[in-house]
Protein backbone atom coordinates (compact mmCIF):
# COMPACT_ATOMS: atom_id res chain seq x y z
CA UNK A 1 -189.20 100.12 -42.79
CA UNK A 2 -186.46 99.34 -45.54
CA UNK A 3 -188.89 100.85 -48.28
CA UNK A 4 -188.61 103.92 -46.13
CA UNK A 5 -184.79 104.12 -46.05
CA UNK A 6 -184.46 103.46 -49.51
CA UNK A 7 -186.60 106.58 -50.07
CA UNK A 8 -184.90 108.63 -47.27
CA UNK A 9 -181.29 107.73 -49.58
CA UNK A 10 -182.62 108.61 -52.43
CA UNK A 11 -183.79 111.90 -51.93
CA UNK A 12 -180.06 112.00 -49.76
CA UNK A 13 -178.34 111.34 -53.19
CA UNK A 14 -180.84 113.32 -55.13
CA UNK A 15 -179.73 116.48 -53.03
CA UNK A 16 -176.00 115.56 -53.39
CA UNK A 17 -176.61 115.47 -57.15
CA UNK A 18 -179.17 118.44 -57.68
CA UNK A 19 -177.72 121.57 -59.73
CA UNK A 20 -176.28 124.19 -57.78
CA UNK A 21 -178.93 127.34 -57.80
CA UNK A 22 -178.50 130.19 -60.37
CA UNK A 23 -177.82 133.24 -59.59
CA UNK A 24 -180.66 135.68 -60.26
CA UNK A 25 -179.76 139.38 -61.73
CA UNK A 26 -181.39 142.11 -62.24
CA UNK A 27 -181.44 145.06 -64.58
CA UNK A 28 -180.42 147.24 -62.03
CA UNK A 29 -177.84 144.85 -60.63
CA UNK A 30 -176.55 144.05 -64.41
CA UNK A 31 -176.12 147.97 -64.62
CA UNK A 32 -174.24 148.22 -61.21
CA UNK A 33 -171.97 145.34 -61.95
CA UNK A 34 -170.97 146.74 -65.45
CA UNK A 35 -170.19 149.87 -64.31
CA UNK A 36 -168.01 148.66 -61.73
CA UNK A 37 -166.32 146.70 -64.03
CA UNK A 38 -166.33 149.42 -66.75
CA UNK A 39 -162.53 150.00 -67.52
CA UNK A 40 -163.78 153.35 -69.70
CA UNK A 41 -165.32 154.40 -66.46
CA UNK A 42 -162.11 153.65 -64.51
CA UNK A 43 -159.73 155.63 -67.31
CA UNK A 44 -162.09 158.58 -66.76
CA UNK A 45 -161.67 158.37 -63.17
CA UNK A 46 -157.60 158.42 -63.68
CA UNK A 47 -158.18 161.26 -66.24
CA UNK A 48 -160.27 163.70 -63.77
CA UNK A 49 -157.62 162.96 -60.74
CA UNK A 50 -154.89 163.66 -63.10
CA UNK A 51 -156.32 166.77 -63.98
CA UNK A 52 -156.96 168.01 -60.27
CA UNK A 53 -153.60 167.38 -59.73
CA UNK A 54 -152.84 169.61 -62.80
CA UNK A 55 -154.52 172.58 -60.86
CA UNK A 56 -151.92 171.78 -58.17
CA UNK A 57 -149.03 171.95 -60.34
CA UNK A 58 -150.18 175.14 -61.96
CA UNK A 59 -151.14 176.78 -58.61
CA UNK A 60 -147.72 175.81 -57.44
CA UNK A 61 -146.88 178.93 -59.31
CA UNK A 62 -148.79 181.38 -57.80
CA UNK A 63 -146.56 180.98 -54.37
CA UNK A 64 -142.80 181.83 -53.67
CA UNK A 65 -140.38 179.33 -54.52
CA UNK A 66 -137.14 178.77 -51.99
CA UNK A 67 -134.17 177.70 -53.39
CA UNK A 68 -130.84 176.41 -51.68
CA UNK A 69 -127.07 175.75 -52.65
CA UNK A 70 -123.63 174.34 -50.78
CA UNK A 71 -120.50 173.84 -51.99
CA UNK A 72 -116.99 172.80 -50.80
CA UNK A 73 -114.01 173.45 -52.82
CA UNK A 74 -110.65 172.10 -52.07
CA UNK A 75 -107.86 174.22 -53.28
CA UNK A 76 -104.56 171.36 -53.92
CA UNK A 77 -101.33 172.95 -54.13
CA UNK A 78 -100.32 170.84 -57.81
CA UNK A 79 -96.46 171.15 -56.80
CA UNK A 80 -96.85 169.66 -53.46
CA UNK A 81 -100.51 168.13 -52.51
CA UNK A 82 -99.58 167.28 -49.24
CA UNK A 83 -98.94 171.38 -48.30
CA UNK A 84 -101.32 174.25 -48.68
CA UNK A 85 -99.81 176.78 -51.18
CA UNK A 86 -97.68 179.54 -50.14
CA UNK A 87 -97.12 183.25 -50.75
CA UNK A 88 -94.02 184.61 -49.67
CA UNK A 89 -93.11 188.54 -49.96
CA UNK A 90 -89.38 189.38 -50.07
CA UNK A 91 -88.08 191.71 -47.40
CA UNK A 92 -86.99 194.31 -49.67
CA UNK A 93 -90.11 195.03 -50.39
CA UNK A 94 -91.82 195.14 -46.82
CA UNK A 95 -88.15 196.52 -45.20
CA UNK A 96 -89.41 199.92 -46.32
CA UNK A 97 -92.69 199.47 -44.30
CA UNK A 98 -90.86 198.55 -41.01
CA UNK A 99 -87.52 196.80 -40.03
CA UNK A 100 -89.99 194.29 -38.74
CA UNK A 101 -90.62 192.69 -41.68
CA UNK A 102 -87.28 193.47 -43.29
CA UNK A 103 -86.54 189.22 -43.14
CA UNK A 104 -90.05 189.14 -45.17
CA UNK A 105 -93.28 187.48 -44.22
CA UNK A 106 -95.15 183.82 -45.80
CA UNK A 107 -98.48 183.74 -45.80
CA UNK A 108 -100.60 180.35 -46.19
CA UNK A 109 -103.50 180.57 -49.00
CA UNK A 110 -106.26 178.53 -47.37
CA UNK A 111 -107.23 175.47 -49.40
CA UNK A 112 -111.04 175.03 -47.62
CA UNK A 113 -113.60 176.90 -48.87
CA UNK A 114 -117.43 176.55 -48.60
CA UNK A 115 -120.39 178.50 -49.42
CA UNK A 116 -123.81 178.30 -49.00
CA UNK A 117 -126.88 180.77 -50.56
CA UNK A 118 -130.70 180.98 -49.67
CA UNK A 119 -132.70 182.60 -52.19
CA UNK A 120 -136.56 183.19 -52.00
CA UNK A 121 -139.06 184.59 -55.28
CA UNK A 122 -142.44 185.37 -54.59
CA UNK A 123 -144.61 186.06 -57.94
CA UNK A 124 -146.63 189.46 -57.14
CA UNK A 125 -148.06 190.27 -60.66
CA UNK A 126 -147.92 188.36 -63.92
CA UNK A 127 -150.47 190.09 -66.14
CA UNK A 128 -152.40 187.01 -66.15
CA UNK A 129 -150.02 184.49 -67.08
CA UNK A 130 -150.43 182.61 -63.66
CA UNK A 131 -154.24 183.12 -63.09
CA UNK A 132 -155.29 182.30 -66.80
CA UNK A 133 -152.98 179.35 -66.49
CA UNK A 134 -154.98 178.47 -64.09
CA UNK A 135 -158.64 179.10 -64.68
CA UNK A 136 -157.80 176.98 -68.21
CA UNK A 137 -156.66 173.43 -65.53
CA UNK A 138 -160.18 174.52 -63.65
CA UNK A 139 -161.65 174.17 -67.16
CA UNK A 140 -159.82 170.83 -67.91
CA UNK A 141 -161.61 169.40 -64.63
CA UNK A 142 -165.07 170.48 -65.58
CA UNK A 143 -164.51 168.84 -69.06
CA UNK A 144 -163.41 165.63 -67.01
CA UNK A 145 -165.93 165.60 -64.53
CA UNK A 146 -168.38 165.61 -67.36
CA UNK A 147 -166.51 163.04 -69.22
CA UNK A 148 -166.43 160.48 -66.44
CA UNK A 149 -170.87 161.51 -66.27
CA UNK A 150 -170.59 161.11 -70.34
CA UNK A 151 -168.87 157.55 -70.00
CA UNK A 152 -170.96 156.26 -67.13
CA UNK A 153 -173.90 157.34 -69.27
CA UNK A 154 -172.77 155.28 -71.80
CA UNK A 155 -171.83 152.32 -69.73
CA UNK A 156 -175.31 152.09 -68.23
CA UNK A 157 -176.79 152.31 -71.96
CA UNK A 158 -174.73 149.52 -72.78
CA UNK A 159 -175.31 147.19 -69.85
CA UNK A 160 -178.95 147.66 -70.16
CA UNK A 161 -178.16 146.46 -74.02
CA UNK A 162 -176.58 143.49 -72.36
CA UNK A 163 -179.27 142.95 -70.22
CA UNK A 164 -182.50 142.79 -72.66
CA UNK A 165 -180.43 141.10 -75.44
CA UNK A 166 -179.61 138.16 -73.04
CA UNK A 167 -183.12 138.62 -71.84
CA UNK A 168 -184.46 138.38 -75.44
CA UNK A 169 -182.60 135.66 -76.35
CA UNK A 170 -183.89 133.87 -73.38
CA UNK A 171 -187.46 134.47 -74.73
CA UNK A 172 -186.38 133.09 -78.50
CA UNK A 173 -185.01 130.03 -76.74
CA UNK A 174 -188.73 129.90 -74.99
CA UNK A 175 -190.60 130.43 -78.48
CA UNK A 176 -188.70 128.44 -80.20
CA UNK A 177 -189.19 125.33 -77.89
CA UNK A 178 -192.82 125.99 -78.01
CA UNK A 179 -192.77 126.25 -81.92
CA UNK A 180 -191.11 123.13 -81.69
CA UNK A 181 -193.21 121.18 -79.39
CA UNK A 182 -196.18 122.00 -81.36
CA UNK A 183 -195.08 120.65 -84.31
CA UNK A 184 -194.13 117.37 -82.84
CA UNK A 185 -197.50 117.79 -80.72
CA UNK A 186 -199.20 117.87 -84.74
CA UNK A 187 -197.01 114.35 -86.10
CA UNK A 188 -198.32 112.66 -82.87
CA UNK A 189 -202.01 113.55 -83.44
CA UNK A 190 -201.62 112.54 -87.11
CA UNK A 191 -199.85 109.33 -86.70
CA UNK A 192 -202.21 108.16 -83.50
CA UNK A 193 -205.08 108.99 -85.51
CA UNK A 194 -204.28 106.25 -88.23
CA UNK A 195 -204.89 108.45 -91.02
CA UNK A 196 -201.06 109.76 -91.72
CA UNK A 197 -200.93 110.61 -95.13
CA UNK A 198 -197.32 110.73 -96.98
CA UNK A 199 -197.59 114.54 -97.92
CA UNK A 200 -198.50 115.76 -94.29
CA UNK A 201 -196.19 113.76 -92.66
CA UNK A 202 -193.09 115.04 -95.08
CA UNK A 203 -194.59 118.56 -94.21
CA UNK A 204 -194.47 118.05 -90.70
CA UNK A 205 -191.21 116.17 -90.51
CA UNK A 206 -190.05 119.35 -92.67
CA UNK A 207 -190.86 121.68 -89.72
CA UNK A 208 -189.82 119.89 -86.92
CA UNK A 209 -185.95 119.38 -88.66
CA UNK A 210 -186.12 123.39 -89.53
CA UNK A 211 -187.54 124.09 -85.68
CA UNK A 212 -184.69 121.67 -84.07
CA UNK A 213 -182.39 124.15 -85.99
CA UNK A 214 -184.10 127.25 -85.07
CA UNK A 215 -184.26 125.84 -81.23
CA UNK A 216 -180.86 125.19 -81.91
CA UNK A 217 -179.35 128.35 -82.97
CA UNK A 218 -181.56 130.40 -80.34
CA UNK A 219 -179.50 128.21 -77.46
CA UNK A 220 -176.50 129.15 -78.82
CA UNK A 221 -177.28 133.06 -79.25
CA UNK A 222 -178.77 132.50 -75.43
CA UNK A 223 -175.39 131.37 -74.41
CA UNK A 224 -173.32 133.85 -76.16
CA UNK A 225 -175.26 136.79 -75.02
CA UNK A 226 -175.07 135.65 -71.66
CA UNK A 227 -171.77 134.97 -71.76
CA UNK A 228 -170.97 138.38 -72.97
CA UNK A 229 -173.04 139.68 -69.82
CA UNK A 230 -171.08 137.72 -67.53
CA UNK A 231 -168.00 138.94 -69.18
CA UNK A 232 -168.56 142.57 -69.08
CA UNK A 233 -170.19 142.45 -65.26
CA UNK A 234 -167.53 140.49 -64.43
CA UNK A 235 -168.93 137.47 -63.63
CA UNK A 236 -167.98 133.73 -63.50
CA UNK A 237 -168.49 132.23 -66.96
CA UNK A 238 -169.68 129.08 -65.29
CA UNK A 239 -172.36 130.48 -63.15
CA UNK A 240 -175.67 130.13 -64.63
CA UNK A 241 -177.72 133.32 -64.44
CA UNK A 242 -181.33 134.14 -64.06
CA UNK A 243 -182.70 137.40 -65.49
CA UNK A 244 -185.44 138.19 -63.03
CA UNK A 245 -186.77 141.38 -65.41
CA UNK A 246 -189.28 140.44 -67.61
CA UNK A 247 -190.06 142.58 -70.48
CA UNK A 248 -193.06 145.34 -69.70
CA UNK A 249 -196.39 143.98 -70.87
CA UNK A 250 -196.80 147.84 -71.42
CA UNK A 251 -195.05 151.18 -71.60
CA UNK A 252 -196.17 154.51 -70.18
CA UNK A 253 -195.34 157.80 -71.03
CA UNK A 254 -191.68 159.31 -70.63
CA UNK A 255 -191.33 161.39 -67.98
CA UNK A 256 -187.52 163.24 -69.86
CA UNK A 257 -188.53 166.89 -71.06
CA UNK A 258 -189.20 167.53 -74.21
CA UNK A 259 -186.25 169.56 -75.11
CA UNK A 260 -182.55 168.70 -74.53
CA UNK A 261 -181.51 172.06 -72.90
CA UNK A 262 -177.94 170.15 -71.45
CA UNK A 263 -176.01 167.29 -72.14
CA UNK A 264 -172.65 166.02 -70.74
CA UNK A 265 -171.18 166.36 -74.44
CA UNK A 266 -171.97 169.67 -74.52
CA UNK A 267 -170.55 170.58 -71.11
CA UNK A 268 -167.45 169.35 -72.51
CA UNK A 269 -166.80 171.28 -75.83
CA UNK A 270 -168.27 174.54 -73.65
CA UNK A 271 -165.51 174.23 -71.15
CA UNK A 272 -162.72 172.89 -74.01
CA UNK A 273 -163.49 176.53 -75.54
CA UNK A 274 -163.15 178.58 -72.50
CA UNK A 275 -159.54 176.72 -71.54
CA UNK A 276 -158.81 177.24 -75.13
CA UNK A 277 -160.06 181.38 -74.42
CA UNK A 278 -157.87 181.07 -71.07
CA UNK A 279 -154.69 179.60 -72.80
CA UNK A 280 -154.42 181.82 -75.66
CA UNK A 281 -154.76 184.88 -72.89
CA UNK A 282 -152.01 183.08 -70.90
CA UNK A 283 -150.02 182.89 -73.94
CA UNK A 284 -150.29 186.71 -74.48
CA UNK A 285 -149.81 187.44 -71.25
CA UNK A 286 -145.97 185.92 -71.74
CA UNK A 287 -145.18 189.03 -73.20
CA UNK A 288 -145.65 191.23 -70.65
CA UNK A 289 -143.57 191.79 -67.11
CA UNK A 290 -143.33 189.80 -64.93
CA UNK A 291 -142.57 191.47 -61.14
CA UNK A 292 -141.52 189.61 -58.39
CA UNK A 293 -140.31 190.15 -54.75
CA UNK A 294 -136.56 188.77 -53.89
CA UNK A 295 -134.86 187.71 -50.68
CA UNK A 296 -131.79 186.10 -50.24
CA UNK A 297 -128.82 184.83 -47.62
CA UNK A 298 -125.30 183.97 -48.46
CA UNK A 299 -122.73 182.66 -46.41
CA UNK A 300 -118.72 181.86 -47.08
CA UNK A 301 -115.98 181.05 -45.51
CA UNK A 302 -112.60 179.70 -46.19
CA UNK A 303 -109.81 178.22 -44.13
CA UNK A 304 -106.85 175.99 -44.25
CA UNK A 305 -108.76 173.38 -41.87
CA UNK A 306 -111.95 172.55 -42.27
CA UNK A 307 -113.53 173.07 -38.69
CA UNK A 308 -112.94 176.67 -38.84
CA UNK A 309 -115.02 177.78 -42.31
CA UNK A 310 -117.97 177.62 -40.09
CA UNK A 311 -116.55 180.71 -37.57
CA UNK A 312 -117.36 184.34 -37.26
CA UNK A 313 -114.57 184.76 -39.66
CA UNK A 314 -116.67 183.38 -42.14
CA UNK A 315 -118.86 186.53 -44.92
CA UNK A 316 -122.79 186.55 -44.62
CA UNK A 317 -124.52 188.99 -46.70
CA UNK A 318 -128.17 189.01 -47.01
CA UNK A 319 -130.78 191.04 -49.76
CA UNK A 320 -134.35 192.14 -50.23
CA UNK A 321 -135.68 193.47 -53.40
CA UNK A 322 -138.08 194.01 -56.28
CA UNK A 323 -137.36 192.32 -59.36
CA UNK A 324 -138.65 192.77 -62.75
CA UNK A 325 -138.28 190.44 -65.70
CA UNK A 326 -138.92 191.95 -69.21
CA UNK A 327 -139.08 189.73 -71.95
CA UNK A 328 -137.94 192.00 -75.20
CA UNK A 329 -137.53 189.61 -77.72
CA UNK A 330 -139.15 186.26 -78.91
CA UNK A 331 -139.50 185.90 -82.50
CA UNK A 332 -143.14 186.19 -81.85
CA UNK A 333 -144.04 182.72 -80.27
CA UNK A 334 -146.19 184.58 -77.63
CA UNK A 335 -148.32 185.75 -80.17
CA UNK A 336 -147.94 182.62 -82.58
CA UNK A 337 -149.16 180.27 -79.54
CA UNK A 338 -152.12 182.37 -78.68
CA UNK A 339 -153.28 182.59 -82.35
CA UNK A 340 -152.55 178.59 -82.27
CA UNK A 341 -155.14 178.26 -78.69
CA UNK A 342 -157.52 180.90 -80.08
CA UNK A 343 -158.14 178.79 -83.37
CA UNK A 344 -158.57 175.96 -81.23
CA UNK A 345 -161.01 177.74 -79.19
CA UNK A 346 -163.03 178.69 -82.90
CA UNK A 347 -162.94 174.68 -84.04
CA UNK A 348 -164.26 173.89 -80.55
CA UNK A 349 -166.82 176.46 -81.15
CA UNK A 350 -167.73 175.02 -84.12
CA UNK A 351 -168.13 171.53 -82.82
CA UNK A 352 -170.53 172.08 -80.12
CA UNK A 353 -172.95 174.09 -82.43
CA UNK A 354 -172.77 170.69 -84.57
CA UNK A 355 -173.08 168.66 -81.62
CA UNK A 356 -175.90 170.51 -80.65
CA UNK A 357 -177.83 170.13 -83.73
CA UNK A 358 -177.10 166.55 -83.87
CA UNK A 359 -177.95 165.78 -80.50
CA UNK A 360 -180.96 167.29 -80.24
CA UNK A 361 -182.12 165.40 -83.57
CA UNK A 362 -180.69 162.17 -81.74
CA UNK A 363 -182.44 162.68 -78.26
CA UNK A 364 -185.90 163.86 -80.19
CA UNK A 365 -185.89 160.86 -82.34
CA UNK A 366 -185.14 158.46 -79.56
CA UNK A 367 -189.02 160.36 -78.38
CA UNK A 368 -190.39 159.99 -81.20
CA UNK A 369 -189.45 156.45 -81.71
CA UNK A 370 -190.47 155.07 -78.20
CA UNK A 371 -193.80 157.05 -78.78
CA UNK A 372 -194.37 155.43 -82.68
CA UNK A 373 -193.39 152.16 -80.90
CA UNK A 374 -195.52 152.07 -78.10
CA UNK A 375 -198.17 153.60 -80.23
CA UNK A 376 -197.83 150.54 -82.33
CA UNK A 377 -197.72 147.77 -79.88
CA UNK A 378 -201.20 147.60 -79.18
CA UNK A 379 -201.89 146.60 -82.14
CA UNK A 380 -199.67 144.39 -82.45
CA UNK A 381 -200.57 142.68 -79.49
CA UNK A 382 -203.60 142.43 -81.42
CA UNK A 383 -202.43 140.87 -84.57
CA UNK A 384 -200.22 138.31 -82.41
CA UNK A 385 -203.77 137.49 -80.56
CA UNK A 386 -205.56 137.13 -83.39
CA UNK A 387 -202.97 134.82 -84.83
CA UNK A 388 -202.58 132.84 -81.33
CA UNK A 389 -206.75 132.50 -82.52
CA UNK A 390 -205.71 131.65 -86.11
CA UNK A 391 -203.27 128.77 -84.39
CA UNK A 392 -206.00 126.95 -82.55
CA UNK A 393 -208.48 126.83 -85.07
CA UNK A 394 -206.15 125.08 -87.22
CA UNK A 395 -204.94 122.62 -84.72
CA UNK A 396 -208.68 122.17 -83.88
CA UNK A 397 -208.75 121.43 -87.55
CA UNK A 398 -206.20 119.37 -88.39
CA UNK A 399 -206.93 117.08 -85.42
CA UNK A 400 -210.22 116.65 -87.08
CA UNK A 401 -208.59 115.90 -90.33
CA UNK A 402 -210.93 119.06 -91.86
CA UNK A 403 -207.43 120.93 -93.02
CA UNK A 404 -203.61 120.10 -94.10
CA UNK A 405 -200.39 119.98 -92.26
CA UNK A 406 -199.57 122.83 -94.82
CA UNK A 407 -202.27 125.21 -93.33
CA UNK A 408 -201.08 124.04 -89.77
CA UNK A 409 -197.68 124.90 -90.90
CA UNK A 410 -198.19 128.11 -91.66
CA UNK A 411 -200.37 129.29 -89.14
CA UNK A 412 -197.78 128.50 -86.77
CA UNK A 413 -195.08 130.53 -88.52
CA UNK A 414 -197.54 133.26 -88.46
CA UNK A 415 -198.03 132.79 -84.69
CA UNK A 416 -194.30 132.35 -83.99
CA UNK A 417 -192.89 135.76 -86.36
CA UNK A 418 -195.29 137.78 -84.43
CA UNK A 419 -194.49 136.60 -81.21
CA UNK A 420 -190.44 137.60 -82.80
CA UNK A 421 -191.75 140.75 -83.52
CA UNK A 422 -193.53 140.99 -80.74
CA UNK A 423 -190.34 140.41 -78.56
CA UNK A 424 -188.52 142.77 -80.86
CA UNK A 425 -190.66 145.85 -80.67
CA UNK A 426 -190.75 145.54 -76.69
CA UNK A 427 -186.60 145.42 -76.88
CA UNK A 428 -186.77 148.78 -79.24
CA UNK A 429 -188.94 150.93 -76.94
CA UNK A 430 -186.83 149.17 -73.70
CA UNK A 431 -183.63 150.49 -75.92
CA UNK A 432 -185.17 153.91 -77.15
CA UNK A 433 -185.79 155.08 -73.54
CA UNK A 434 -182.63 154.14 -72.50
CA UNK A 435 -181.40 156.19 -75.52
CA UNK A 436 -183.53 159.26 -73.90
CA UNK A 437 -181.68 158.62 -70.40
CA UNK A 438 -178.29 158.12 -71.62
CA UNK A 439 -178.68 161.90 -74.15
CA UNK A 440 -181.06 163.80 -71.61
CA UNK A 441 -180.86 162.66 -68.23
C-alpha cells in the first residue's frame, strides 16, 4: 500500500516537473507567421493606401469647387470713437434746392458693414491636364499593388530560408551527435576488449575532442537559427519549437512554366513608364486653356447698428458665366517638366528591358539548378549508402582488431561529409524552387 503511494507521488512530482511541450511549426505556418509579421509587407500596405488616396486627391479636381467669404468692418470715427462720423452740408448750398433745407441737413455715415460672397467653379475642359493627372495616380496604384505582391513574394522566400536553415541545423545537431556517439561507441569496444593500444586510443580520443566541438558548434548554429525564426515570426524567444517538415526524401518535377512571360518587377517598371507617359502629357497640357463654368452670390449691407445690415436694405447681386484661363507666358517650365517626365519614362524603359533579361536568366537558372540538383541526388544517395556500407565494415573490423582506429576514423568522416552534403543538396533544390515561386509564380 505505501509502495503504491510513493509511486502515485512520484509520477505526481514527475508531472509537476516535466518540460512544458514545444510548440510544433510548420513550413506553411513559419511562412504565415513571417508574413504577418513582415514590416516590408506592412510599409507596402501603407504605400498602396496612400496611393489610392492620391487618386482621390487628384480626382478632387475634376469636380466644382465652392468657395465662401464674411466679413465685418467697423468704421471708428478717430476724433470721437464713441459717435459715428458725420457729414453735414451747409444750407447755402441746399437753400437753392428748397427753403426746406435752407438750415442744412447732417447725415450719419454708418460705421457697420458686412459682406458675404458665394462663388462656385466647375472644370469643363482642361486639355488633359485633369484626366492625365489622373490616369498617371491609377498607374502609381498598379505599381503598388504589384509592389506589396513583389514584397510578399519575397517575404515568403525568406521565411521558407528561415525555415530549412533552422531545419538543417536541426539535422547537423542530429549528425553530429551520431558522429559523436560512434566514436565513443569505438574507445569503449577498444578499451573492453583489453587490447587498447597507445596509437588508437590517441586517435580516437583525437576524434571524440574534435566531434564534442563539432556537436558543439552545430547546437549553437541550431539555436541561433531558431532564434532568428522566432524573431522574424514573431515568436517568444523562450518557446522551444518543433519543425514538423522534414526534408523530401525526393523531388519531383516543377510544375512553373518554362518561360517567365510576367513578373511583379516587371509590372512595376511597365506601369512607372506609362505614369511617366501620363505626367509628361499632363505637363504639356498646362499650356493650354483651361475653361470653366462660374457662379456666384454676393451680399452687403451696411448700417449704423448692427441688427439692421441683415435687412432688405442690404445689395445682393448674383452671376453665371464661362470663364477661360489662358496661360501666355511661363518661361517654358511646361515644356521643361514634360521633357523632365518623358526622360524618366525612357530610363524606365530602359530598366525593364534589363530587368527582363536578367530575370529571365535568374528564373531559368533557378530550373536548371533544381533539375542538375535533383538529377544529382540519386547518386548521391548512392555514394552516402555506399559509405554508410564502408562505415560498418570498418567497425565490424576494428571490433575484430583486423584494422586501425585510423581507418575507422576516416570512414566515419567519409560517412558524416556525405550525410553534410547530403543535407546540403536537399536545402539547395528546397531553396531553388522557392527561387522559381518567388520570380514566376
Amino acid at each position: 500500500m505505501h509502495k503504491t503511494r510513493l509511486v502515485s507521488l512520484l509520477a505526481f512530482f514527475g508531472l509537476l516537473s516535466a518540460p512544458a511541450y514545444a510548440m510544433d511549426l510548420s513550413l506553411s505556418d513559419a511562412v504565415t507567421r513571417v508574413t504577418n509579421e513582415s514590416h516590408d509587407l506592412k510599409k507596402a500596405v501603407a504605400n498602396l493606401e496612400k496611393a489610392e488616396a492620391s487618386l482621390d486627391a487628384v480626382n478632387a479636381n475634376r469636380w466644382f469647387k465652392i468657395e465662401g467669404t464674411a466679413a465685418y468692418t467697423n468704421m471708428i470715427n478717430v476724433e470721437n470713437p464713441s459717435q459715428a462720423r458725420m457729414i453735414e452740408i451747409p444750407g447755402e448750398i441746399l437753400g437753392e434746392i428748397s427753403d426746406k433745407f435752407k438750415d442744412g441737413i447732417a447725415f450719419e455715415i454708418p460705421d457697420n458693414m458686412f459682406t458675404a460672397s458665394v462663388n462656385i467653379t466647375q472644370p469643363i475642359y482642361t486639355f488633359g491636364k485633369i484626366g492625365n493627372a489622373v490616369k498617371s495616380v491609377k498607374s502609381a496604384i498598379k505599381m503598388a499593388d504589384a509592389s506589396y505582391e513583389l514584397t510578399k513574394r519575397e517575404v515568403a522566400y525568406a521565411a521558407a530560408n528561415l525555415y530549412w536553415t533552422a531545419k538543417m541545423t536541426d539535422e547537423i545537431v542530429r549528425l553530429s551527435e551520431s558522429d559523436l556517439n560512434n566514436a565513443r561507441a569505438a574507445r569503449r569496444r577498444l578499451t573492453a576488449a583489453g587490447r587498447a593500444n597507445r596509437s588508437n586510443l590517441v586517435k580516437i580520443e583525437s576524434d571524440i575532442a574534435s566531434k564534442e566541438i563539432n556537436l558543439s558548434d552545430a547546437k549553437f548554429n541550431r539555436d541561433t537559427a531558431h532564434r532568428m525564426l522566432k524573431i522574424m515570426a514573431g515568436i517568444n524567444l523562450d518557446e522551444e519549437l518543433v519543425l514538423t517538415d522534414s526534408f523530401p526524401t525526393s523531388f519531383g518535377e516543377l510544375s512553373a512554366p518554362k518561360k517567365l512571360t510576367s513578373t511583379p518587377q516587371w509590372d512595376i517598371l511597365s506601369e512607372q513608364i506609362e505614369m511617366y507617359e501620363r505626367n509628361a502629357r499632363s505637363q504639356r497640357a498646362g499650356a493650354y486653356p483651361t475653361l470653366a463654368a462660374t457662379a456666384g452670390y454676393s451680399y452687403y449691407g451696411m448700417s449704423t447698428e448692427m441688427d439692421s445690415m441683415f435687412d432688405a436694405s442690404g445689395s445682393q447681386s448674383a452671376t453665371v458665366g464661362l470663364a477661360l484661363q489662358v496661360p501666355i507666358f511661363s518661361g517654358g517650365l511646361n515644356r521643361a517638366n514634360a521633357t523632365i517626365e518623358a526622360m524618366n519614362a525612357e530610363v524606365a524603359r530602359q530598366d525593364l528591358a534589363q530587368a527582363k533579361k536578367l530575370t529571365s536568366e535568374q528564373y531559368d537558372n533557378a530550373i536548371k539548378q533544381y533539375n542538375h540538383l535533383r538529377g544529382n541526388l540519386a547518386k548521391l544517395k548512392e555514394a552516402r549508402d555506399l559509405a554508410a556500407k564502408a562505415y560498418q565494415f570498418s567497425q565490424d573490423r576494428f571490433g575484430a582488431g583486423q584494422t586501425s582506429a585510423i581507418e575507422l576514423a576516416d570512414a566515419a568522416a567519409g560517412l558524416y561529409q556525405l550525410d553534410m552534403a547530403l543535407l546540403n543538396m536537399k536545402y539547395n533544390i528546397l531553396m531553388s524552387e522557392q527561387s522559381v515561386k518567388k520570380l514566376g509564380e
